[in-house]
Every structure is written in C-alpha cells, then in structure tokens.
C-alpha atoms as a PDB file:
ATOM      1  CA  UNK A   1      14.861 -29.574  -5.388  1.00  0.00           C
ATOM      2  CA  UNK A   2      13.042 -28.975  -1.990  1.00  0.00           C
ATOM      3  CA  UNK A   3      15.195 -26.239  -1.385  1.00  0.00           C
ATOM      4  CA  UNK A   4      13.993 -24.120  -3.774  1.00  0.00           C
ATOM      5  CA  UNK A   5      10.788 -23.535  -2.297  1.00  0.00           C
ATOM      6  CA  UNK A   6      12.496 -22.643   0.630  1.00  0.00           C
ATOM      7  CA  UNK A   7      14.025 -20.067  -0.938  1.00  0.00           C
ATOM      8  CA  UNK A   8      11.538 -18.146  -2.657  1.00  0.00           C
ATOM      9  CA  UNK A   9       9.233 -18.625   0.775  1.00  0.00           C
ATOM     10  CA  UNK A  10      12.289 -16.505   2.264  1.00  0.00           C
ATOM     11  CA  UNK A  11      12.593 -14.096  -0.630  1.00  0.00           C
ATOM     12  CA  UNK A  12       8.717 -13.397   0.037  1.00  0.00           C
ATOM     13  CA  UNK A  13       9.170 -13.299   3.728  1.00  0.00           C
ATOM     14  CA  UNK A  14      12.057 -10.593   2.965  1.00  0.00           C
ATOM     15  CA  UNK A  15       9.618  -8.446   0.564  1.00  0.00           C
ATOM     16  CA  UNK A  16       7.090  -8.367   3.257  1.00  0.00           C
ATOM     17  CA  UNK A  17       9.509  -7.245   6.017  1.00  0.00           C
ATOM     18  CA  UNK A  18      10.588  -4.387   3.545  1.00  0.00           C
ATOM     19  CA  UNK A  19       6.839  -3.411   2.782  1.00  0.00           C
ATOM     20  CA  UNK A  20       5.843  -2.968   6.467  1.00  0.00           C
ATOM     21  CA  UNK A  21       9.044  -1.295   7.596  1.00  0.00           C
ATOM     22  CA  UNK A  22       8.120   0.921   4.144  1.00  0.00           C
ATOM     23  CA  UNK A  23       4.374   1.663   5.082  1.00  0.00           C
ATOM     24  CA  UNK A  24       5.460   2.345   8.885  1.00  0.00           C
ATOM     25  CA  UNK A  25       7.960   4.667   7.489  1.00  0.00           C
ATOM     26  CA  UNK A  26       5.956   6.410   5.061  1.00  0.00           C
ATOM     27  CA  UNK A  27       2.854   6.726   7.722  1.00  0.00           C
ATOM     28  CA  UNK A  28       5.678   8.431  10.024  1.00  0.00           C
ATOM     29  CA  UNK A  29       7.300  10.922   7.025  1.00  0.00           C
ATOM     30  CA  UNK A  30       3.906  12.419   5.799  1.00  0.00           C
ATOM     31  CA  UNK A  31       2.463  12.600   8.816  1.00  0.00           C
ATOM     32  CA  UNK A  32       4.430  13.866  11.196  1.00  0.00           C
ATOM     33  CA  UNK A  33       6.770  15.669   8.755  1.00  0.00           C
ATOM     34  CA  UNK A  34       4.318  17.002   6.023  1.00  0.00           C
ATOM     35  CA  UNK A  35       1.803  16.818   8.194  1.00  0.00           C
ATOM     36  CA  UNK A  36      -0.716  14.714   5.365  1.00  0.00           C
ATOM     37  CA  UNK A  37      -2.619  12.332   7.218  1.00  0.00           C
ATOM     38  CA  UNK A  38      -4.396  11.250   3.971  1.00  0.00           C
ATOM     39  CA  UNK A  39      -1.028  10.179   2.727  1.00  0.00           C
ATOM     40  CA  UNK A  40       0.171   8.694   5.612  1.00  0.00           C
ATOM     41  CA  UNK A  41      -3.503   6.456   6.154  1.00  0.00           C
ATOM     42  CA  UNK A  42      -2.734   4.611   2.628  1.00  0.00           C
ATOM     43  CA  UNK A  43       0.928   4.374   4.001  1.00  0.00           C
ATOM     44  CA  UNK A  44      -0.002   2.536   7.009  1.00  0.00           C
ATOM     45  CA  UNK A  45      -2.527   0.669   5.142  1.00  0.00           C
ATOM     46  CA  UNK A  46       0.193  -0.852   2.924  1.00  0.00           C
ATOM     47  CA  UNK A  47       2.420  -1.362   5.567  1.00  0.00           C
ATOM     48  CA  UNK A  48      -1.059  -3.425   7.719  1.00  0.00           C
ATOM     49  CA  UNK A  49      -1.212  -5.242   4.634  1.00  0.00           C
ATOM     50  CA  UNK A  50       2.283  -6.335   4.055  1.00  0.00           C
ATOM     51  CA  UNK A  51       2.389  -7.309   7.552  1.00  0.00           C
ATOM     52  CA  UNK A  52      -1.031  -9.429   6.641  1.00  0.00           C
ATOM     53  CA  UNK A  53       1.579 -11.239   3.806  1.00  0.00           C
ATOM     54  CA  UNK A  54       3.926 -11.508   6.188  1.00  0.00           C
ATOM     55  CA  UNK A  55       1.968 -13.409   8.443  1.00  0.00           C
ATOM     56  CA  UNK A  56       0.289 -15.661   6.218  1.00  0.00           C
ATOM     57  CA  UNK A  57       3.882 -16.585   4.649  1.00  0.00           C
ATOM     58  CA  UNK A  58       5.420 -17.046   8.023  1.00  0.00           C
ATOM     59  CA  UNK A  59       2.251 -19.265   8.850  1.00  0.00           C
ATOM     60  CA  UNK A  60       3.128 -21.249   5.893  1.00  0.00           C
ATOM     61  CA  UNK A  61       6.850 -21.682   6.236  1.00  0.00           C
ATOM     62  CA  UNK A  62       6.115 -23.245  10.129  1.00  0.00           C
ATOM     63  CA  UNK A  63       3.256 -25.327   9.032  1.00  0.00           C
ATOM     64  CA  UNK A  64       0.683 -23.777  10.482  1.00  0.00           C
ATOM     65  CA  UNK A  65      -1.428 -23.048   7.718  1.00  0.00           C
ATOM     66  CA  UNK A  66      -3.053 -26.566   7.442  1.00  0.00           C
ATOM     67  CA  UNK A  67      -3.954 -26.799  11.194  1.00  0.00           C
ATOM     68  CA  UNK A  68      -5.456 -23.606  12.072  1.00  0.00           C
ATOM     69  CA  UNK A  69      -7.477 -22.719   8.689  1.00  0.00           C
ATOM     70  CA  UNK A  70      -9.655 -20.283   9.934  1.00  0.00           C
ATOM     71  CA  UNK A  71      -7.069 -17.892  10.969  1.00  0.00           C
ATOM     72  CA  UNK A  72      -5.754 -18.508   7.645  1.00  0.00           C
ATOM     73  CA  UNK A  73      -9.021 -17.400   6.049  1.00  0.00           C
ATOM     74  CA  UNK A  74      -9.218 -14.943   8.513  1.00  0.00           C
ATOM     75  CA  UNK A  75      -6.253 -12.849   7.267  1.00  0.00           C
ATOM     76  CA  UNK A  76      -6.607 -13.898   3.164  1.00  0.00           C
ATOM     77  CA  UNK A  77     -10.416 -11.951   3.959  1.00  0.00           C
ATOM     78  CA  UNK A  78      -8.893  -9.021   5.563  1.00  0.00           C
ATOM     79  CA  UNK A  79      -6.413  -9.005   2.334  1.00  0.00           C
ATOM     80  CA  UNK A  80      -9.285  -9.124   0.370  1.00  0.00           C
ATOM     81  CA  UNK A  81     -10.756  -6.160   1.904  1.00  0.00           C
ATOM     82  CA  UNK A  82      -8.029  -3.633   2.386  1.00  0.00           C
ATOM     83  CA  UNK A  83      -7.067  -4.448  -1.259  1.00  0.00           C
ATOM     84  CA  UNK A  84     -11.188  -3.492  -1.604  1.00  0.00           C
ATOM     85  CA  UNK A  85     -10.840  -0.275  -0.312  1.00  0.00           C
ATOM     86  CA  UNK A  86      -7.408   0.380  -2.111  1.00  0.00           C
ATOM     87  CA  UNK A  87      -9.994   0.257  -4.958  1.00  0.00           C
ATOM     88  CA  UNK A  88     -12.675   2.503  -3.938  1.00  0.00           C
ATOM     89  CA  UNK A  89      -9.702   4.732  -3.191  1.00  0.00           C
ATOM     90  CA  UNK A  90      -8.567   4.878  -6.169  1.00  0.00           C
ATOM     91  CA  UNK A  91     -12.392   5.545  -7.727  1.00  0.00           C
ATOM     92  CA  UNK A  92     -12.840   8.432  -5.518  1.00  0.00           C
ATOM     93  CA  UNK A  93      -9.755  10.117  -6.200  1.00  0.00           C
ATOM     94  CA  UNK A  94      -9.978  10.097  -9.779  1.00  0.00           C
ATOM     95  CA  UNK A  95     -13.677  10.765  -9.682  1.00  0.00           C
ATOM     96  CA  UNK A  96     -13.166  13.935  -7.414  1.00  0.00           C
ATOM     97  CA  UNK A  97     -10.268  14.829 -10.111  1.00  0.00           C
ATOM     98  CA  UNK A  98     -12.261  14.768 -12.984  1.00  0.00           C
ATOM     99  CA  UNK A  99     -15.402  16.757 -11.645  1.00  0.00           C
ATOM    100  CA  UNK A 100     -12.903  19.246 -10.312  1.00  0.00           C
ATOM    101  CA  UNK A 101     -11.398  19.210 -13.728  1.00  0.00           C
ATOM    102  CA  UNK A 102      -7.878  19.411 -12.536  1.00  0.00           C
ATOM    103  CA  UNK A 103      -4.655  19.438 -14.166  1.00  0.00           C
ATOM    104  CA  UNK A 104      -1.503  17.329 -14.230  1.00  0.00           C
ATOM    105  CA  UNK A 105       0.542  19.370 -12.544  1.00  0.00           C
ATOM    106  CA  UNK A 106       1.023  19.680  -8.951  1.00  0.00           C
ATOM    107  CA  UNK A 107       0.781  23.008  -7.564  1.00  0.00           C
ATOM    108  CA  UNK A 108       3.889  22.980  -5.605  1.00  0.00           C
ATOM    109  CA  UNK A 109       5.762  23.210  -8.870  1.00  0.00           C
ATOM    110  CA  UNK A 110       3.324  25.969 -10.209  1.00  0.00           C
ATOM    111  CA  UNK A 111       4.733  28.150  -6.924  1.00  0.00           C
ATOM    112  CA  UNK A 112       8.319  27.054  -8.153  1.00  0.00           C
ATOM    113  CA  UNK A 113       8.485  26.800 -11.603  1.00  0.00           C
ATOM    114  CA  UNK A 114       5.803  28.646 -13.231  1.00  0.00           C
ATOM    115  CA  UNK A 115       3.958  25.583 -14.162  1.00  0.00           C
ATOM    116  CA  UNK A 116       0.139  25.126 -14.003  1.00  0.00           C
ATOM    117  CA  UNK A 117      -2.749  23.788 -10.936  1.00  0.00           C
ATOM    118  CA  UNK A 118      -1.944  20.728  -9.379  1.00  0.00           C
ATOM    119  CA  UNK A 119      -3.855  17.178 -10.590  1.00  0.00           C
ATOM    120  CA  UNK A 120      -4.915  14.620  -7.971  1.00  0.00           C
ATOM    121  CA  UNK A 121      -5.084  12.254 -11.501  1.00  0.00           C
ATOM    122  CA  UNK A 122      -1.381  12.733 -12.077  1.00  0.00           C
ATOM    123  CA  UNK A 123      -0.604  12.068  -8.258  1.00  0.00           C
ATOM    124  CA  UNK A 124      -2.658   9.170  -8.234  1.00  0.00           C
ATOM    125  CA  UNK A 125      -1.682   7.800 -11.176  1.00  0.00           C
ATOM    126  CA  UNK A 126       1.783   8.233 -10.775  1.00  0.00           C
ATOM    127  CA  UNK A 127       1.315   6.421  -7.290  1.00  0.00           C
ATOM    128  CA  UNK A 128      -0.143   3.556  -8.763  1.00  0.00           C
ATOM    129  CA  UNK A 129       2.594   2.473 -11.482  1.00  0.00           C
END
C-alpha cells in the first residue's frame, strides 16, 4: 500500500520535469525563432513554475518539507503569485481584444487563405484549453 504514494509522487515529479523542459523550450522557439518575446515570457513563466512544482514535490519525496517550512511556504507563495499574474494576463488580453473588437481569425491565415483579421480572443482562448 505505501508504494503507491510513491508512485504517483514520481508520476508528478515526471510531469514537472516535462513542464520545465516544455516552458524552457517554448521560451527558446518563440523567441529566438519567431522572434515573440511576449510568447516566449508566458513560456518561461510556465516552465519557472513547473520547476516551483518540481521543487516542492522533490522537497516532499526527501522529507524535507516538515523541517524547513518556510521555504516550503516560500515557494507555495511564489505559486500563488505567478498563477496571479497568469490571471491578470489573461484579463488584459481579452480586455485589449474586445475594445479592439477583433476577430477570430489570425491574420497569418488571412495572408494565406483569404480568411479574415486576426483575434487575440481566439489565440488566447485556444491557449488556455
């Protein structure tokens, strides 16, 4: 029974690995490639995060968690605020979207294909689920 824990503690461990190796990677594609910074800030801010989880989990697995508690609620506060400004983010995208009254399109496509202006709403939204 014990070893179940165990298991989904290194499951977790895995995820977070994956997320900062993702957010590092993503920072490094749109910025340097496509040269969009704004893209690659919230990419390294999810991959800062995930490395947040990562450290908190690895904390827990060794034990550490109950003897230093203030680094602990150190890092579950910085958590706490990067998933803050994720938020506010989020708000001021789709605020400047709808006083811009954009589309849903992007305008990459409209170039290509014909199809109409691009919408920060659709690109957010489509980020977020």
């Amino acid at each position: 029974m014990e070893d179940v824990p165990a298991v989904w503690m290194r499951l977790r461990i895995g995820v977070a690995a994956v997320g900062v190796i993702v957010g590092l990677s993503v920072f490094t594609v749109f910025g340097v490639h496509y040269n969009n910074w704004n893209a690659a800030g919230w990419g390294l801010m999810s991959g800062v995060i995930a490395l947040i989880t990562l450290t908190v989990h690895i904390y827990s697995t060794r034990g550490l968690s109950q003897k230093d508690e203030r680094k602990l609620k150190t890092l579950m506060l910085m958590g706490c605020f990067f998933q803050l400004m994720g938020v506010c983010g989020f708000t001021v995208y789709l605020t400047l979207a709808i006083v811009s009254n954009q589309g849903n399109t992007p305008t990459i496509l409209a170039n290509v294909s014909g199809l109409a202006e691009a919408s920060l709403t659709r690109l957010v939204y489509d980020y977020d689920t």
